[in-house]
N, C-alpha and C. Protein backbone atom coordinates (compact mmCIF):
# COMPACT_ATOMS: atom_id res chain seq x y z
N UNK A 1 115.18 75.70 105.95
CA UNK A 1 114.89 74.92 107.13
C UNK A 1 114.61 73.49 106.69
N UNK A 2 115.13 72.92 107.56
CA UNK A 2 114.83 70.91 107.06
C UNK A 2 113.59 70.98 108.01
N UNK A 3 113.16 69.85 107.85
CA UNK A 3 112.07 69.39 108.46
C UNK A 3 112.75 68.40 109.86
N UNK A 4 111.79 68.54 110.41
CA UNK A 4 112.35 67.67 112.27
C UNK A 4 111.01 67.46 113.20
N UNK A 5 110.81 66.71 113.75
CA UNK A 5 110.36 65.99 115.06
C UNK A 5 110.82 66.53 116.50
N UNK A 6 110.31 67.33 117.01
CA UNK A 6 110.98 68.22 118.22
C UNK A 6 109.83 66.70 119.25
N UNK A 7 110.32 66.22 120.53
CA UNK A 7 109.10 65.03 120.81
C UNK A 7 109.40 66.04 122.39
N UNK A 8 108.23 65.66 122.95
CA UNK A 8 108.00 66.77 124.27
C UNK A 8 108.69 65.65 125.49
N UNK A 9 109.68 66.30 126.12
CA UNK A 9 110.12 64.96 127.45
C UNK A 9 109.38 66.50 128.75
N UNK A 10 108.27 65.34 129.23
CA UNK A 10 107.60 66.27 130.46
C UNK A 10 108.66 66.35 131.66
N UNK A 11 109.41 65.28 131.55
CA UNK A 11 110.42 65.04 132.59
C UNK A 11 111.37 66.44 132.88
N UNK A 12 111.84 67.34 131.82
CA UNK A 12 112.32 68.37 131.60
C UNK A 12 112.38 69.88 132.25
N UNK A 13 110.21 69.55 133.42
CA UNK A 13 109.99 70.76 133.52
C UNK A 13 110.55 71.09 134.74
N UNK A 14 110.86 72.66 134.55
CA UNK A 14 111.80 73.52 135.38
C UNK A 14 110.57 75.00 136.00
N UNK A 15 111.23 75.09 137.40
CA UNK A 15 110.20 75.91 137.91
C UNK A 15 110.90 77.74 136.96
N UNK A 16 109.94 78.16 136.64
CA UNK A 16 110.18 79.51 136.19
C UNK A 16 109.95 80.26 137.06
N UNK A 17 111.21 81.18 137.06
CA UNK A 17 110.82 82.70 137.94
C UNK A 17 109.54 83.42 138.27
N UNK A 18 109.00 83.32 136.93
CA UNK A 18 107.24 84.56 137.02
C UNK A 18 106.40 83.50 137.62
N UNK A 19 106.70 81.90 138.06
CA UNK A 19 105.41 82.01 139.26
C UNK A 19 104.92 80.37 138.39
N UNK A 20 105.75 80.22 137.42
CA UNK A 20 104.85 79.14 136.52
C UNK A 20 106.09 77.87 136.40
N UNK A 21 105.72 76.33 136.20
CA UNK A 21 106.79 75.52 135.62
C UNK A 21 106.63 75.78 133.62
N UNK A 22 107.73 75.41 133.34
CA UNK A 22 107.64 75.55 132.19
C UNK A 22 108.68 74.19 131.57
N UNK A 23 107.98 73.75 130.52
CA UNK A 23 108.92 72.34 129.48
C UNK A 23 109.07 73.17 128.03
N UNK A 24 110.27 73.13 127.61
CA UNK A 24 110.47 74.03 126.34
C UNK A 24 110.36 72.51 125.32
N UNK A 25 109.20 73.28 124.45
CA UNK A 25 108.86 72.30 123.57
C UNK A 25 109.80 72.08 122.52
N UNK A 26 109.68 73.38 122.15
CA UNK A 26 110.55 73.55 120.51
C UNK A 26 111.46 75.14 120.62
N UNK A 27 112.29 75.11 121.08
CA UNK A 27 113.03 76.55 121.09
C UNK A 27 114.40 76.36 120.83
N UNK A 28 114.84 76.95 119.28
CA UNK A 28 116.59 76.62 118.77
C UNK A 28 116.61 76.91 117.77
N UNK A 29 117.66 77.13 117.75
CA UNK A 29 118.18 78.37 116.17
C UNK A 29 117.78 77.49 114.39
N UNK A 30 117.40 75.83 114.85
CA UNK A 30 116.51 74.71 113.77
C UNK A 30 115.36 75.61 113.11
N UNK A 31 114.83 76.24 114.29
CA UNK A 31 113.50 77.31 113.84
C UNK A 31 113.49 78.46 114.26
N UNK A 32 114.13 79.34 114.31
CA UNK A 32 114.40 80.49 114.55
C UNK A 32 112.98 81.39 114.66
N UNK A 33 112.07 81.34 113.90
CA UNK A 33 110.56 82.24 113.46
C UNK A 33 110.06 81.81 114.79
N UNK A 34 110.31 80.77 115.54
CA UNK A 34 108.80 80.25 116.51
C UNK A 34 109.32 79.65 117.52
N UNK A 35 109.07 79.78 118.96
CA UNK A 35 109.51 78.91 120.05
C UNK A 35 107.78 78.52 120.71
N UNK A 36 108.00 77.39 121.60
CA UNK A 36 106.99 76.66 121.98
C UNK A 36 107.00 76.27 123.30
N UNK A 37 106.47 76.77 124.69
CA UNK A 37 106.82 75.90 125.46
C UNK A 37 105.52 75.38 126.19
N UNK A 38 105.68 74.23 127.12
CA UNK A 38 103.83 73.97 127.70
C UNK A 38 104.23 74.56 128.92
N UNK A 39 103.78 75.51 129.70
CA UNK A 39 103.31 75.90 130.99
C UNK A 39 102.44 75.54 131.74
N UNK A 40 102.66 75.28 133.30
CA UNK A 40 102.02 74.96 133.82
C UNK A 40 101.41 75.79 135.02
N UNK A 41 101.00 76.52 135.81
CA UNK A 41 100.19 77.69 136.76
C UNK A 41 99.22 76.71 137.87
N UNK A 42 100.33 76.42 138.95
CA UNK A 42 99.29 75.47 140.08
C UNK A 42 98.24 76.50 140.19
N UNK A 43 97.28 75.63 141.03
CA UNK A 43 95.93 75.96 141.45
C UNK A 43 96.07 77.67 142.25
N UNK A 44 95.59 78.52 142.36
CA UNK A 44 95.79 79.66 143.17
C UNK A 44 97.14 80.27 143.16
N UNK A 45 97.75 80.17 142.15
CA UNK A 45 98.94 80.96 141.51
C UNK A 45 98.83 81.64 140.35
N UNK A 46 99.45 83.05 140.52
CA UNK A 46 99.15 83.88 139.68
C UNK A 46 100.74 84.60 139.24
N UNK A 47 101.13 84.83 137.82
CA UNK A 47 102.30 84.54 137.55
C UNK A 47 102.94 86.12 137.65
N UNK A 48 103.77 86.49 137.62
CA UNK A 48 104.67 87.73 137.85
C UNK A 48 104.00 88.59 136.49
N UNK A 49 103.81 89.86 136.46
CA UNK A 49 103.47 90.78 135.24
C UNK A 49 104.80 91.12 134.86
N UNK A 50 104.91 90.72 133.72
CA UNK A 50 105.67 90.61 132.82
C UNK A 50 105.53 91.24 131.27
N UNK A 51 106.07 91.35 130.56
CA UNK A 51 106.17 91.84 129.38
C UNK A 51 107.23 91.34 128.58
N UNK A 52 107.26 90.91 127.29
CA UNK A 52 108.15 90.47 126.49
C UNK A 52 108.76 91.40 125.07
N UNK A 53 109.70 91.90 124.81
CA UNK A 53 110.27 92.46 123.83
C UNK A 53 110.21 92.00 122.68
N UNK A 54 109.83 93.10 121.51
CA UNK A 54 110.24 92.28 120.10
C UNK A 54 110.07 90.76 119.82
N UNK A 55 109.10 90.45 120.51
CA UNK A 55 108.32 89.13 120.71
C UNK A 55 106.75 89.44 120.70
N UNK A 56 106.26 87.96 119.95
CA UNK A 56 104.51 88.35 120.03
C UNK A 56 104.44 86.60 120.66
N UNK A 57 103.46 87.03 121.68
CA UNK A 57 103.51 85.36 122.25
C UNK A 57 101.76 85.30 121.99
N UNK A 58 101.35 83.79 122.02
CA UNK A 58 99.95 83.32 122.16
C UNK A 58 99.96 82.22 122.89
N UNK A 59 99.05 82.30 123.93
CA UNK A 59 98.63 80.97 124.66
C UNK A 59 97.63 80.42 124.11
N UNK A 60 97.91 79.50 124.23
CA UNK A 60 96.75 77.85 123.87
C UNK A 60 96.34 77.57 125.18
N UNK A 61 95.24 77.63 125.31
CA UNK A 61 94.67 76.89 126.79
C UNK A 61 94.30 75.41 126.46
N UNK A 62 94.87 74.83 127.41
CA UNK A 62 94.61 72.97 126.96
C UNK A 62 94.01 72.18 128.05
N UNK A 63 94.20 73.00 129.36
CA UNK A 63 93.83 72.31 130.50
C UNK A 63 93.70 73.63 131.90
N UNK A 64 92.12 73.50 132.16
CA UNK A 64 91.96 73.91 133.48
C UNK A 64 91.38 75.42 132.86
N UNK A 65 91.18 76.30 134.04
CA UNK A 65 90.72 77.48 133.82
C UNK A 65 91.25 78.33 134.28
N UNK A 66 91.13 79.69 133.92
CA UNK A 66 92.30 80.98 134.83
C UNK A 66 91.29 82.30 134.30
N UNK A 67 92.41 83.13 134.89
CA UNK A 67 91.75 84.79 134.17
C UNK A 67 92.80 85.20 133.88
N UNK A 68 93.11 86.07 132.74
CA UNK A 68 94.30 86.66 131.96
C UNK A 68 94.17 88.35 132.27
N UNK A 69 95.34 88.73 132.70
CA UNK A 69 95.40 90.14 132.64
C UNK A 69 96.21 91.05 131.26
N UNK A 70 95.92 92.32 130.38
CA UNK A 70 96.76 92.32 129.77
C UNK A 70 96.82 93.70 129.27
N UNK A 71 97.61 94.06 129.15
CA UNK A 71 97.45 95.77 129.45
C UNK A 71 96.72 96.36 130.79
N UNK A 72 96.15 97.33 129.90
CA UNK A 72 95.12 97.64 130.69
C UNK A 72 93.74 97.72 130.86
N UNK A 73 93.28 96.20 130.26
CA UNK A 73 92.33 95.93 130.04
C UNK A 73 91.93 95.19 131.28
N UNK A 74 90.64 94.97 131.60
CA UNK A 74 90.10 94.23 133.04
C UNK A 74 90.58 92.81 132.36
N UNK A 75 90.44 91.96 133.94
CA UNK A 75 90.62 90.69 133.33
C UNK A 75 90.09 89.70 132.90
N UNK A 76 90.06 88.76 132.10
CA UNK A 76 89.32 88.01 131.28
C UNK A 76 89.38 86.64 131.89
N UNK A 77 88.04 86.15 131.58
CA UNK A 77 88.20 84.36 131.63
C UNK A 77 89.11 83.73 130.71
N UNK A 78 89.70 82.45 131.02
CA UNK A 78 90.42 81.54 129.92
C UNK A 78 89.77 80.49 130.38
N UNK A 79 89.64 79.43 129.11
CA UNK A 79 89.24 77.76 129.79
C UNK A 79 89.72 77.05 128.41
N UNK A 80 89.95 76.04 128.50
CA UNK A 80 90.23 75.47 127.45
C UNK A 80 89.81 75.81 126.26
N UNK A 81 90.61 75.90 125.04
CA UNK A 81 90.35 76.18 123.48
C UNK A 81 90.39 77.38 123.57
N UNK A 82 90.59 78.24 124.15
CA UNK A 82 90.99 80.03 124.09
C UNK A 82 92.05 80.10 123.75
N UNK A 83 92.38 80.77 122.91
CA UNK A 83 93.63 81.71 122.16
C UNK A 83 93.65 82.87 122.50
N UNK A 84 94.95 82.94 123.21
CA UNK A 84 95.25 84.63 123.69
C UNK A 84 96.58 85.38 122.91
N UNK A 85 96.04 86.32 121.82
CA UNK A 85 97.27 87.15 121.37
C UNK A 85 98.12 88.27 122.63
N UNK A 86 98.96 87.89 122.21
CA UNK A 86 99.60 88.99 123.54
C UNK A 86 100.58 89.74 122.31
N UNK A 87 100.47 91.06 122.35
CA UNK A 87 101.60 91.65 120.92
C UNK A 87 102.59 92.21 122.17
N UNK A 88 103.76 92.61 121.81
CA UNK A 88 105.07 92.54 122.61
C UNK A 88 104.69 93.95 123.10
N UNK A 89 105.58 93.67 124.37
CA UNK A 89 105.57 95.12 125.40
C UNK A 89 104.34 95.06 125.90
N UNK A 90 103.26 94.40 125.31
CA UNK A 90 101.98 93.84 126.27
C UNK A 90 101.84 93.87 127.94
N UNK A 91 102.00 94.42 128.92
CA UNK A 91 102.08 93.67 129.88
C UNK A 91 100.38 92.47 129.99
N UNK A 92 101.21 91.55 131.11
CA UNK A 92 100.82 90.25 131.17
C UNK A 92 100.96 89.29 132.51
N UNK A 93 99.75 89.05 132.78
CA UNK A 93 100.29 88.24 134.11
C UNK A 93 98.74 87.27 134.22
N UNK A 94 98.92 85.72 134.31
CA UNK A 94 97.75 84.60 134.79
C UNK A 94 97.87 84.15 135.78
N UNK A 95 96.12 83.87 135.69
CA UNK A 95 95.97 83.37 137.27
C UNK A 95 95.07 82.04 137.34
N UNK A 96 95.79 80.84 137.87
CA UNK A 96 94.61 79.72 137.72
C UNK A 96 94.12 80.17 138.99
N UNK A 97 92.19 80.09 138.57
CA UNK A 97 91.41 80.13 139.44
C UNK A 97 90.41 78.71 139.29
N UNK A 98 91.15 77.87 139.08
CA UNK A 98 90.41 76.56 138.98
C UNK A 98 91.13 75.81 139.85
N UNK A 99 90.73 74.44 140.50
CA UNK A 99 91.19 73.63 141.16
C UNK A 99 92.00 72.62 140.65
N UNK A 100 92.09 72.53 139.65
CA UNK A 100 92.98 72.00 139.03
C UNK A 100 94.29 72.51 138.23
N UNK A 101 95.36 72.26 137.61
CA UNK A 101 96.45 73.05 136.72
C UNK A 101 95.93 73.63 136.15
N UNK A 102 96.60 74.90 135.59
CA UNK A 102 95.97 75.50 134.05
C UNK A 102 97.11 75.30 133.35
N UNK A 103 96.82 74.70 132.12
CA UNK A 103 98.24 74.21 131.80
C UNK A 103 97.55 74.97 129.78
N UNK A 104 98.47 75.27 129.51
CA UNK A 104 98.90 75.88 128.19
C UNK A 104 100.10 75.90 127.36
N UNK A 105 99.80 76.31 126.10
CA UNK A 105 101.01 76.50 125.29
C UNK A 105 101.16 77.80 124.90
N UNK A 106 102.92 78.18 125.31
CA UNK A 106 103.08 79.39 124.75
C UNK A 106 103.55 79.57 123.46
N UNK A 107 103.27 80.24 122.54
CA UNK A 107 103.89 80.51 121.41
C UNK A 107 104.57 81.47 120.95
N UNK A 108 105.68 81.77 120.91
CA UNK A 108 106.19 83.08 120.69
C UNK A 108 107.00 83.33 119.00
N UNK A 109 106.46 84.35 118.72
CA UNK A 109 107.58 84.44 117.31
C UNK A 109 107.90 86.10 117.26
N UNK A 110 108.87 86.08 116.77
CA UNK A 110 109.90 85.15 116.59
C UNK A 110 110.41 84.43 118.24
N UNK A 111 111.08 83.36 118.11
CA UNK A 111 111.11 82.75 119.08
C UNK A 111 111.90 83.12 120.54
N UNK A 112 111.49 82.81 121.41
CA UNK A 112 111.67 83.44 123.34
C UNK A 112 113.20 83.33 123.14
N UNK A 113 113.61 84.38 123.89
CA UNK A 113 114.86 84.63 124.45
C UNK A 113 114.74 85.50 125.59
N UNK A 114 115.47 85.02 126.55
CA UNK A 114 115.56 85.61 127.50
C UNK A 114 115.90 87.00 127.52
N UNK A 115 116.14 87.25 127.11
CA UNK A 115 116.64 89.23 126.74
C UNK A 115 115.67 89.82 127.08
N UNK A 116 114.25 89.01 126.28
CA UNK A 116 113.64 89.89 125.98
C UNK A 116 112.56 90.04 126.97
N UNK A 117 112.48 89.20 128.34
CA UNK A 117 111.87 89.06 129.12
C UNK A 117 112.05 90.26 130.34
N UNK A 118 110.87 91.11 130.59
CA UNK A 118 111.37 92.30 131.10
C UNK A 118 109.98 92.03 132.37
N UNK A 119 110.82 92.15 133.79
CA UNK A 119 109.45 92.40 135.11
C UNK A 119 108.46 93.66 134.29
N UNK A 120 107.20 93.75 135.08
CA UNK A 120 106.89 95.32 134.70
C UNK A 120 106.03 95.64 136.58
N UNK A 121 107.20 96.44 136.63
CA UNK A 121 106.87 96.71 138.15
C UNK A 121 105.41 97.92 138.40
C-alpha cells in the first residue's frame, strides 16, 4: 500500500436507505482492510436494523447524543467519545434522541460493501 490523503468533501452527502445521510470518507480497493464513512441521524430518527456480513464496523461518536441497539441487548446511551464495536451479523439500529444531529464515524474492516448489507426484519 502507498501512502495517500483521502480529504473529506461534505458536499458529497447522500441520503442512505436505513434512515441516515452518509459522506464516504475513505472506501476503495487503495485500502482494501478499512472503509470510513461520517454519518449523519437527524434529530428523532432512528435508522433501519440492519446487520452487516463478514464485516466488523465501529462508530465514533463526534457529535450529539443517541441510544444504540445491538443484538439483543437493551439499549444503550451514546454521546460523544463513545466507541461502539459492532462484530458482523450483529444486528443494529440508532436513534438520535438529542436535539441536535448525531453525527459519527463508521468504521468498517475489512472495508463496506454493499453485499454485505443485509435488512434484519
Amino acid at each position: 500500500m502507498q501512502s495517500f490523503i483521502q480529504s473529506l468533501n461534505i458536499a458529497s452527502e447522500f441520503n442512505f436507505d436505513e434512515g441516515c445521510y452518509i459522506v464516504e470518507v475513505s472506501n476503495s480497493s487503495k485500502d482494501p482492510e478499512c472503509s470510513i464513512v461520517r454519518a449523519r441521524v437527524e434529530s428523532g430518527v432512528t435508522t433501519e436494523l440492519h446487520c452487516l456480513q463478514n464485516t466488523i464496523e465501529r462508530y465514533v461518536i463526534i457529535e450529539g447524543e443517541g441510544s444504540i441497539q445491538l443484538g439483543s441487548l437493551s439499549p444503550q446511551k451514546v454521546r460523544v467519545g463513545d466507541v461502539v464495536v459492532i462484530p458482523a451479523l450483529c444486528s443494529q439500529k440508532i436513534s438520535n434522541t438529542g436535539a441536535n444531529d448525531l453525527i459519527f464515524l463508521a468504521i468498517c474492516t475489512p472495508r463496506f460493501e454493499t453485499k454485505n448489507y443485509q435488512r434484519v426484519t
